[in-house]
N, C-alpha and C. Protein backbone atom coordinates (compact mmCIF):
# COMPACT_ATOMS: atom_id res chain seq x y z
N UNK A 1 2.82 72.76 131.80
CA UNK A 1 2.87 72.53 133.23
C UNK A 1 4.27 72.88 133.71
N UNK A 2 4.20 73.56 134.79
CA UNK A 2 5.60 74.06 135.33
C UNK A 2 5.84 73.52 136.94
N UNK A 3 6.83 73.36 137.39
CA UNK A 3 6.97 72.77 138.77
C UNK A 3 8.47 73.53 139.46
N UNK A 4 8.36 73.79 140.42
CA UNK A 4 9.54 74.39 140.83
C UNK A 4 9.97 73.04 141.62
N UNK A 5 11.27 73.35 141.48
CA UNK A 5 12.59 71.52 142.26
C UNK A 5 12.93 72.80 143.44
N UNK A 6 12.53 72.45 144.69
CA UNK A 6 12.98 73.43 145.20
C UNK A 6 14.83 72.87 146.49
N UNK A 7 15.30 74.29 146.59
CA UNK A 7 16.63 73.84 146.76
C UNK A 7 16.27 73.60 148.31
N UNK A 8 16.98 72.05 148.39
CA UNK A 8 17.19 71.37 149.91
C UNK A 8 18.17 71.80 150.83
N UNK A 9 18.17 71.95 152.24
CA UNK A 9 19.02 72.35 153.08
C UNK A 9 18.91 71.69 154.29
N UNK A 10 19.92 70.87 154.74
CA UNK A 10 19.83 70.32 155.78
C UNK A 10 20.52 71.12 157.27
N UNK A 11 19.31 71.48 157.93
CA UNK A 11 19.59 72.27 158.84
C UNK A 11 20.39 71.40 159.98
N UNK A 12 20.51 70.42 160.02
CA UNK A 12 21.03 69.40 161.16
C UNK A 12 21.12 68.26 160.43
N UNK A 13 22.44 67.54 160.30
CA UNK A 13 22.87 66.26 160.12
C UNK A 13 23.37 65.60 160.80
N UNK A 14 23.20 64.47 161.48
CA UNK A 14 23.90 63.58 162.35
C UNK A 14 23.70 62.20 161.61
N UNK A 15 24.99 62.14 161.36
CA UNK A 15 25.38 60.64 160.52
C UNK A 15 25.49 59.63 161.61
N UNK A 16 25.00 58.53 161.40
CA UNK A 16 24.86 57.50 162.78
C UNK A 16 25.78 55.91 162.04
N UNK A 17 25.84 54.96 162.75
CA UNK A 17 26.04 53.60 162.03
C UNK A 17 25.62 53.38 160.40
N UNK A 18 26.94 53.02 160.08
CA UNK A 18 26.94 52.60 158.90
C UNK A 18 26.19 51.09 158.59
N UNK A 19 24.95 51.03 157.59
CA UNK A 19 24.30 49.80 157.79
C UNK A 19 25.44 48.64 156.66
N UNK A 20 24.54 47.24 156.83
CA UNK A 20 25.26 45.77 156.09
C UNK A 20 25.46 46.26 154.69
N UNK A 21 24.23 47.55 153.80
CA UNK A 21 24.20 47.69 152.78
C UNK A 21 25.08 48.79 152.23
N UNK A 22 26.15 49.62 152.98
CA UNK A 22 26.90 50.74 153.18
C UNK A 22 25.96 51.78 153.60
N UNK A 23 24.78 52.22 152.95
CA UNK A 23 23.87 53.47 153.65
C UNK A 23 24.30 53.68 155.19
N UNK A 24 24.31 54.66 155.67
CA UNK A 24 24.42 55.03 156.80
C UNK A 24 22.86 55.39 157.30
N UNK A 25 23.04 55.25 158.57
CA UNK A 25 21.58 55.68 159.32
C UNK A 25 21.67 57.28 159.31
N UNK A 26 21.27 58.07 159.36
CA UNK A 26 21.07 59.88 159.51
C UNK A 26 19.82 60.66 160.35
N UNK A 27 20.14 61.04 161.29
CA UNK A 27 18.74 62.40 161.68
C UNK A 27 18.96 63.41 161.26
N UNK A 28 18.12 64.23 160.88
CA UNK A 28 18.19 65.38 159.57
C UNK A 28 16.94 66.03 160.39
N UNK A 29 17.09 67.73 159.73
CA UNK A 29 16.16 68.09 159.44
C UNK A 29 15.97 68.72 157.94
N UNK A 30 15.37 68.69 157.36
CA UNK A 30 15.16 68.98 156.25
C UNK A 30 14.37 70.63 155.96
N UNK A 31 15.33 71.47 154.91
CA UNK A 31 14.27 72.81 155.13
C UNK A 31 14.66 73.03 153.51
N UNK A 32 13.57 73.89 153.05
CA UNK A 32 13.33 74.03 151.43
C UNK A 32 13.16 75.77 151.52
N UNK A 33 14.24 75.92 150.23
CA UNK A 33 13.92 77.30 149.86
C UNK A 33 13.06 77.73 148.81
N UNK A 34 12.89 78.48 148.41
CA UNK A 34 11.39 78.69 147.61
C UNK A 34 12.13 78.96 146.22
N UNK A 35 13.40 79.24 146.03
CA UNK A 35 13.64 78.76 144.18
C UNK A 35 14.11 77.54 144.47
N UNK A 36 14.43 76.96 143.27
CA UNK A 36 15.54 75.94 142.55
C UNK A 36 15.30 76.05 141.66
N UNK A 37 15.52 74.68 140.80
CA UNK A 37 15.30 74.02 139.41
C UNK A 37 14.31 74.54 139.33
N UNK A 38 13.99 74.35 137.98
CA UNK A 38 12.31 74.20 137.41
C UNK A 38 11.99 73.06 135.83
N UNK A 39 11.34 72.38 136.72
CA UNK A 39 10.90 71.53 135.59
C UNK A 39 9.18 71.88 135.10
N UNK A 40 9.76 71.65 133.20
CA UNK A 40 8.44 72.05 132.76
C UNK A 40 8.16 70.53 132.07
N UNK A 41 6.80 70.55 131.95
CA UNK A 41 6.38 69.34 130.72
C UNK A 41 5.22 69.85 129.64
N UNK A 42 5.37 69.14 128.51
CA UNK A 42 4.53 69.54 127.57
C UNK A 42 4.33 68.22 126.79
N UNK A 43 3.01 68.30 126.33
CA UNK A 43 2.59 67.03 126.10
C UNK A 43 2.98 66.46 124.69
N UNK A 44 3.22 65.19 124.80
CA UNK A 44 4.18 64.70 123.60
C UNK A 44 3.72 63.30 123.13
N UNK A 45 4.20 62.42 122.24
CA UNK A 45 3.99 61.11 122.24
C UNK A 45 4.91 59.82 122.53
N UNK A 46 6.60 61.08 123.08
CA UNK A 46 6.81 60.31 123.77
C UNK A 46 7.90 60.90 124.39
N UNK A 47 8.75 60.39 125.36
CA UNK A 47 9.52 61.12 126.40
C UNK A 47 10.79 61.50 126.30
N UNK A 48 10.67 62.88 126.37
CA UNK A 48 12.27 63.35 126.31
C UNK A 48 12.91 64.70 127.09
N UNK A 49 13.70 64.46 127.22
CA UNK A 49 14.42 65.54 128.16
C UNK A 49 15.40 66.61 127.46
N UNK A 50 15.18 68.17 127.74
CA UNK A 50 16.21 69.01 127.43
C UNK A 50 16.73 69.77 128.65
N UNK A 51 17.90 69.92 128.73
CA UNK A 51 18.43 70.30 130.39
C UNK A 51 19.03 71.91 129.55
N UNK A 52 18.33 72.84 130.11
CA UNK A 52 18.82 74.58 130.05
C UNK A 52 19.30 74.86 131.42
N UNK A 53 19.80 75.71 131.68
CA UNK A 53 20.63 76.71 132.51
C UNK A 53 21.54 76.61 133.08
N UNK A 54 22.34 77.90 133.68
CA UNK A 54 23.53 78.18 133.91
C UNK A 54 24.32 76.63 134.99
N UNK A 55 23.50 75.38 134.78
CA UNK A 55 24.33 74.94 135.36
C UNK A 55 24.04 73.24 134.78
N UNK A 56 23.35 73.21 133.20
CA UNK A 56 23.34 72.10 132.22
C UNK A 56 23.82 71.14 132.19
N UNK A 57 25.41 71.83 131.38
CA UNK A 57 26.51 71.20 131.25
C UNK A 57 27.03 70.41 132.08
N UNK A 58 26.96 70.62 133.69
CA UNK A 58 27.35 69.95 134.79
C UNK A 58 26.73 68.49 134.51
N UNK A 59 25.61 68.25 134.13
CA UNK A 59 24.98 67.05 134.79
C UNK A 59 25.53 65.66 133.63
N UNK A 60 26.06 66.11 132.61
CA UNK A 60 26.25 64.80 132.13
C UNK A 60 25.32 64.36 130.87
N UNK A 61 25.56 62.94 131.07
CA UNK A 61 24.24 62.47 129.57
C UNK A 61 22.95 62.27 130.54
N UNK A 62 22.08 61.86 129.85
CA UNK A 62 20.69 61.12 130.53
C UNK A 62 20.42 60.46 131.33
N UNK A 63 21.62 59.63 131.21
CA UNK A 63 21.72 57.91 131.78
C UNK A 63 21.65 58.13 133.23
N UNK A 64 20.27 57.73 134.28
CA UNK A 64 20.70 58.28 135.71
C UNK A 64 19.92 59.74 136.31
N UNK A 65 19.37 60.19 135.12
CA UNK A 65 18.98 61.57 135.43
C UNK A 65 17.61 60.63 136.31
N UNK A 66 17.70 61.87 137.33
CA UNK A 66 16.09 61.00 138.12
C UNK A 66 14.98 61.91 137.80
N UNK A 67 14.99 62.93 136.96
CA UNK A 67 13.48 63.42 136.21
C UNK A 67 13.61 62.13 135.24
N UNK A 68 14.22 61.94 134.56
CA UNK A 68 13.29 60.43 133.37
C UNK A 68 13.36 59.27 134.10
N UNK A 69 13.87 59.11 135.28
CA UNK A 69 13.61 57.85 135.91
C UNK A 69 11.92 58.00 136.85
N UNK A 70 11.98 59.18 137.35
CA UNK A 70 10.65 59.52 137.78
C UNK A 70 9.77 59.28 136.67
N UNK A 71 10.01 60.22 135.31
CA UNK A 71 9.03 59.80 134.32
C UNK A 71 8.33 58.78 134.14
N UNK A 72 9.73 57.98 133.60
CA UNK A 72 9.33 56.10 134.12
C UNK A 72 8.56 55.58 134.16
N UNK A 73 8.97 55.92 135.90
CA UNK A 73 8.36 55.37 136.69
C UNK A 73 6.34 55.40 136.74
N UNK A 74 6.10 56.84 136.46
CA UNK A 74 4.93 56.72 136.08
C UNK A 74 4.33 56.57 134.97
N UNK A 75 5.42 56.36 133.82
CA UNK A 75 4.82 55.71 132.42
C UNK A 75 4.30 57.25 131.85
N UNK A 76 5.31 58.75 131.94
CA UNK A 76 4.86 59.59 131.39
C UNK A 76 5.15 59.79 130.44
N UNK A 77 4.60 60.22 129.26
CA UNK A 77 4.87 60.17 128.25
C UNK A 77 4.84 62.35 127.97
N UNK A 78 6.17 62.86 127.71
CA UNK A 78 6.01 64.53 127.38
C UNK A 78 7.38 65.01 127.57
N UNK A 79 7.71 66.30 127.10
CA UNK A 79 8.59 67.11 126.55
C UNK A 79 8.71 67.69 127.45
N UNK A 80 9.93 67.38 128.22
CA UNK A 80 10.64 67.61 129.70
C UNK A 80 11.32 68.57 129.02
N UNK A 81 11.60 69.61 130.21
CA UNK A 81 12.45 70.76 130.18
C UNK A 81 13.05 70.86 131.56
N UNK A 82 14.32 70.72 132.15
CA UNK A 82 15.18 71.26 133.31
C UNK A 82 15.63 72.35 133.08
N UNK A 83 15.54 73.53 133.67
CA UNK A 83 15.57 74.35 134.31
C UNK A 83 17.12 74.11 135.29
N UNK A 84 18.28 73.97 134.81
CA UNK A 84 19.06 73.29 136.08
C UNK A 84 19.96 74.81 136.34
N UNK A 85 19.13 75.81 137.77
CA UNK A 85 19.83 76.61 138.09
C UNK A 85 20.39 76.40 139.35
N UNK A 86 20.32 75.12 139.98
CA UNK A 86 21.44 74.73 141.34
C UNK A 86 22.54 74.01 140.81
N UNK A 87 23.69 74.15 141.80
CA UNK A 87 24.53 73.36 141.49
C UNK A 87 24.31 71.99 141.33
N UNK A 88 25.56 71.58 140.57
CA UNK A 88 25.04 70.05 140.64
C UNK A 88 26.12 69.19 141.70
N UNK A 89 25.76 68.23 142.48
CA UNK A 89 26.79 68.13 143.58
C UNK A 89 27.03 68.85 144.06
N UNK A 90 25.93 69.87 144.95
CA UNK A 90 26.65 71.07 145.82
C UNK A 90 25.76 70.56 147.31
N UNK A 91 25.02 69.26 147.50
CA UNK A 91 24.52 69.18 148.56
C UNK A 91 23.09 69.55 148.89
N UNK A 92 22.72 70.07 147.85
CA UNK A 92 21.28 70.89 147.79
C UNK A 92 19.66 70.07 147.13
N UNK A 93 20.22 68.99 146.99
CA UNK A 93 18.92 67.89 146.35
C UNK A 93 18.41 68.37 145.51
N UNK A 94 19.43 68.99 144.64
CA UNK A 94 19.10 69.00 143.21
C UNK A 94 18.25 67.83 142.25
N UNK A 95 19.09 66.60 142.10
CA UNK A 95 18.01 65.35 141.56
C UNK A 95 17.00 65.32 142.09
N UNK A 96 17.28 65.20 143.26
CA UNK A 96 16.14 64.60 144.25
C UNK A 96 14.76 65.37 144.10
N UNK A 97 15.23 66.92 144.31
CA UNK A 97 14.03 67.83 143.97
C UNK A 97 13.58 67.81 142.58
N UNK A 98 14.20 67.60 141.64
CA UNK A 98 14.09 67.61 140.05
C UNK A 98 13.02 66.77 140.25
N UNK A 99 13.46 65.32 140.57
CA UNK A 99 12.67 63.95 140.42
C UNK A 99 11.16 64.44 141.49
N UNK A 100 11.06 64.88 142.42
CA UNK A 100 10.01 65.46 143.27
C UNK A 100 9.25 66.14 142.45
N UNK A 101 9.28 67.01 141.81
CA UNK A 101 9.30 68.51 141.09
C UNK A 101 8.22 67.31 139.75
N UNK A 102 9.05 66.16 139.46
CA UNK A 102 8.28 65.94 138.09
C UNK A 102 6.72 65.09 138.89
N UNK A 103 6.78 64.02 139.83
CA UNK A 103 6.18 63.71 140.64
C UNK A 103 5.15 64.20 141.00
N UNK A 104 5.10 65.96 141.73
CA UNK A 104 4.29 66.50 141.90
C UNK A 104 3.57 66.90 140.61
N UNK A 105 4.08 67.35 139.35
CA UNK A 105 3.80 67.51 138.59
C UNK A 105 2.51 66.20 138.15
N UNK A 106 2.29 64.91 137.86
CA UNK A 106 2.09 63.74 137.33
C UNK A 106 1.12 62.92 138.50
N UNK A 107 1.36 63.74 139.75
CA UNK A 107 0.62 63.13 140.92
C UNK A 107 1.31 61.48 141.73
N UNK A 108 3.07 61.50 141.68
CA UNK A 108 3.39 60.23 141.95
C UNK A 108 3.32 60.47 143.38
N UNK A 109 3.05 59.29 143.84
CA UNK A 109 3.17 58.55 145.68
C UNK A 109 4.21 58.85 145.98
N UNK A 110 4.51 58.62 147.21
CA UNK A 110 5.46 58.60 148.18
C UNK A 110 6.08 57.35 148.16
N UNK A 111 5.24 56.43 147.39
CA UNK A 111 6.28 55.06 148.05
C UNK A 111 7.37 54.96 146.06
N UNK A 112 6.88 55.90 145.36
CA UNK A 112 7.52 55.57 144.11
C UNK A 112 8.35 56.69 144.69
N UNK A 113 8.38 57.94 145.15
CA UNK A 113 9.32 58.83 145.73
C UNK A 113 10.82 57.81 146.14
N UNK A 114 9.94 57.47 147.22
CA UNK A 114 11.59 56.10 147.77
C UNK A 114 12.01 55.52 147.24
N UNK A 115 11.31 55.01 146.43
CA UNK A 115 11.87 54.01 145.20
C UNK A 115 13.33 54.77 144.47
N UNK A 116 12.85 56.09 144.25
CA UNK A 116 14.16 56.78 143.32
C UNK A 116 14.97 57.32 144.10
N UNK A 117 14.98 57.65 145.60
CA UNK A 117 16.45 57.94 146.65
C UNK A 117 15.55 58.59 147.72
N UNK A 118 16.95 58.29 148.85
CA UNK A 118 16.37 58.93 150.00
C UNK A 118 16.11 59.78 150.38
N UNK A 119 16.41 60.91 149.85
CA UNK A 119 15.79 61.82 150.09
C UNK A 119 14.39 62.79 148.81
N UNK A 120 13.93 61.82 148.67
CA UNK A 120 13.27 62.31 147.24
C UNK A 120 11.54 62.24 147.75
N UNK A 121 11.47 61.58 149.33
CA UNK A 121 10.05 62.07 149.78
C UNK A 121 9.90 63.62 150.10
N UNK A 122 11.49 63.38 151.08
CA UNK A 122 11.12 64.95 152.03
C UNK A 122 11.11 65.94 150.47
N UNK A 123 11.66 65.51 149.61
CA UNK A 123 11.58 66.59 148.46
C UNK A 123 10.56 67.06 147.66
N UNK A 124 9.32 65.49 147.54
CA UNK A 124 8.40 65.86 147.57
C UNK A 124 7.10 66.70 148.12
N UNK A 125 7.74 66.42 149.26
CA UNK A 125 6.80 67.38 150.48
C UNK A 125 6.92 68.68 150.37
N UNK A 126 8.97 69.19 149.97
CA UNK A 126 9.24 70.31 149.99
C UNK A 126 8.90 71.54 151.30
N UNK A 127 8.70 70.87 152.70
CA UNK A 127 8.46 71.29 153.87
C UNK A 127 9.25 71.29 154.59
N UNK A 128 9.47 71.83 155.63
CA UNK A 128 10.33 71.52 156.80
C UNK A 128 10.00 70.32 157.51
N UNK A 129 10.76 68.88 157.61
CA UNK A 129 10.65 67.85 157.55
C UNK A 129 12.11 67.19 158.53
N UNK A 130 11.79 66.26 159.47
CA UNK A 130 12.70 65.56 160.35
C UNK A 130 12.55 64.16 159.44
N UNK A 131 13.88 63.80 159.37
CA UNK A 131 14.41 62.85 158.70
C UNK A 131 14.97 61.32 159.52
N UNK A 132 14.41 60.70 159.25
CA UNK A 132 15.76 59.41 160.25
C UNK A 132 16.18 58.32 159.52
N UNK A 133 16.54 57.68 159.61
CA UNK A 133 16.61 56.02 158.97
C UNK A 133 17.99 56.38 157.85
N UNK A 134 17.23 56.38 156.38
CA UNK A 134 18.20 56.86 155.32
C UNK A 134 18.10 58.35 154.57
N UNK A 135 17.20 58.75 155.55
CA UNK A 135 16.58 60.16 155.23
C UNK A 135 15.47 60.02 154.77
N UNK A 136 14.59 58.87 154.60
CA UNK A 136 13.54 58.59 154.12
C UNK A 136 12.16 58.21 154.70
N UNK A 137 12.93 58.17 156.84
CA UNK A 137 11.85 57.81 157.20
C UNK A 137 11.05 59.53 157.63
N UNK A 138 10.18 60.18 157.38
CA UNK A 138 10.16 61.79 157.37
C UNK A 138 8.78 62.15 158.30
N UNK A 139 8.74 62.96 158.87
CA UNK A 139 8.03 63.83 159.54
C UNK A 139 8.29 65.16 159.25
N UNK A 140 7.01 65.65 159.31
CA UNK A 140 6.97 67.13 158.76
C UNK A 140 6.66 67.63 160.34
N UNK A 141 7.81 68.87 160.47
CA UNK A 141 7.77 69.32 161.46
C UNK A 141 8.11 70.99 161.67
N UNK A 142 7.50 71.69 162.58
CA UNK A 142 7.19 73.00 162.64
C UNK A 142 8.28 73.78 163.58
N UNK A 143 8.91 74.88 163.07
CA UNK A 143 10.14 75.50 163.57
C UNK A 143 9.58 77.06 163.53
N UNK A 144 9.57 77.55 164.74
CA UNK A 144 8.71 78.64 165.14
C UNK A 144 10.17 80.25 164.51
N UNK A 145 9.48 80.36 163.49
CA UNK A 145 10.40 81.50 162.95
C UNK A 145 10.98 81.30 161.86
N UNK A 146 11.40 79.84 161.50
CA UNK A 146 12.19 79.52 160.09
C UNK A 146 11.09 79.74 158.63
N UNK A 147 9.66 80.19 158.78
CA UNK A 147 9.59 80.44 157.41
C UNK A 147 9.87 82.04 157.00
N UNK A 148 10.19 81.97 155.96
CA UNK A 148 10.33 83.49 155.16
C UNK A 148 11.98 84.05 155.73
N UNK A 149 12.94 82.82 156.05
CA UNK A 149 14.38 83.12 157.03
C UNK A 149 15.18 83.56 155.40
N UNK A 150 15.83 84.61 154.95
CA UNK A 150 16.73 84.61 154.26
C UNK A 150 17.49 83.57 154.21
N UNK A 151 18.11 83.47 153.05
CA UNK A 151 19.06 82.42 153.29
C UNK A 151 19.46 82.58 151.67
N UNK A 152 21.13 82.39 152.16
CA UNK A 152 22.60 83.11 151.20
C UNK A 152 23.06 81.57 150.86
N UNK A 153 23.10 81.01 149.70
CA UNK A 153 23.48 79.80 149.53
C UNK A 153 25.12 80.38 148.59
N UNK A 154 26.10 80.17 149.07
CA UNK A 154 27.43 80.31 148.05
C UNK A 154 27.76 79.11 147.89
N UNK A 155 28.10 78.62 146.56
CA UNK A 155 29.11 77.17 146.40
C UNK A 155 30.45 77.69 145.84
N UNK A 156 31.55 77.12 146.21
CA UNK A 156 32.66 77.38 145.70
C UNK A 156 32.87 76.68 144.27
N UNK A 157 31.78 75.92 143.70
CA UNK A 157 32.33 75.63 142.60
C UNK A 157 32.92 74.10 142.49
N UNK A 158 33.09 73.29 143.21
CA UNK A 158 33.64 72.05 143.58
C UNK A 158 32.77 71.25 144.03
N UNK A 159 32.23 70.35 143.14
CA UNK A 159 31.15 69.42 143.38
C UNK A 159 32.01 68.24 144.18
N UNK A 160 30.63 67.36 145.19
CA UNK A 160 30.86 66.70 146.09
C UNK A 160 30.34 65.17 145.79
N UNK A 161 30.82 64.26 145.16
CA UNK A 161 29.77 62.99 145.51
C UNK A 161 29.13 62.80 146.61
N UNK A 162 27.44 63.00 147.14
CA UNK A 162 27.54 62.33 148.41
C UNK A 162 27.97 61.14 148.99
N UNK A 163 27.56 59.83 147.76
CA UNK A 163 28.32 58.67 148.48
C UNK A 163 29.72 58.96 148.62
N UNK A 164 30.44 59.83 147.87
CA UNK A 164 32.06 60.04 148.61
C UNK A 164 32.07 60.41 149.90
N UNK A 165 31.30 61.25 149.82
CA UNK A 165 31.43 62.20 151.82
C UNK A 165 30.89 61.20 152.30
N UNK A 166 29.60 60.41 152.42
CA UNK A 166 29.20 59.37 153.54
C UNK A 166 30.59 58.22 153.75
N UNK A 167 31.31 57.87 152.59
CA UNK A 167 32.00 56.96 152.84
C UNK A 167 32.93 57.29 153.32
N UNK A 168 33.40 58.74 153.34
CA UNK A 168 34.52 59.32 154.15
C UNK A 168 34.38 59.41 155.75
């Protein structure tokens, strides 16, 4: 089974009040390009993860990865493969789509989507999608011309915590 994580782009961000819990409130729109990641699974007896491509090394150990927290979450048991060709910390909902990507794969809900971050519905949807609340409250919404729009993604190479930038 193969799943494409596809790369996130927020065409409009407006950061609003910071809530009691630090999250900030946000209106977004949300737009998906047709590569990213790619997560594969193969059936196993029990769960494990191997992270390939040109951008692996970036992500670290396991601990936190939200493809095995998605796994998890639905009690999957198989021989995960990442595919990690987005940056990591470049803004592009890399996890988020990863964790989507395994989801669609396994058939998870929307409300286990939220469960693993805010933006990990619209990632599931993988649509052009209006965002509000924590990015989680979502509407899928229609932009007359934005499908099939090129689009040039460059990163300089310098990953971003988002909770650093929100708290900035």
């Amino acid at each position: 089974m193969r799943e494409i994580a596809y790369a996130k782009i927020n065409l409009a961000l407006h950061v609003r009040a910071r809530e009691a819990d630090g999250y900030h409130r946000i209106e977004t729109i949300f737009a998906f390009c047709e590569d990213g990641d790619v997560v594969e699974a193969r059936e196993s007896e029990s769960l494990s993860l191997a992270v390939t491509g040109p951008f692996a090394a970036h992500l670290g150990n396991e601990s936190g990865n939200l493809v095995l927290e998605a796994a998890r979450a639905l009690g999957v048991k198989a021989a995960l493969t990442l595919d990690k060709r987005l940056p990591v910390a470049a803004g592009l909902g890399g996890g988020s789509a990863d964790a989507a990507a395994l989801l669609r794969l396994f058939g998870g809900s929307m409300e286990v989507a939220a469960a693993l971050g805010a933006d990990v519905p619209a990632c599931l949807l993988s649509r052009t999608t209006r965002g509000e609340g924590r990015g989680d409250a979502i509407e899928p919404v229609e932009i007359a011309g934005l499908a099939g729009t090129p689009v040039l993604l460059v990163n300089p190479g310098v990953p971003l915590s988002t909770a650093a930038v929100f708290r900035a």
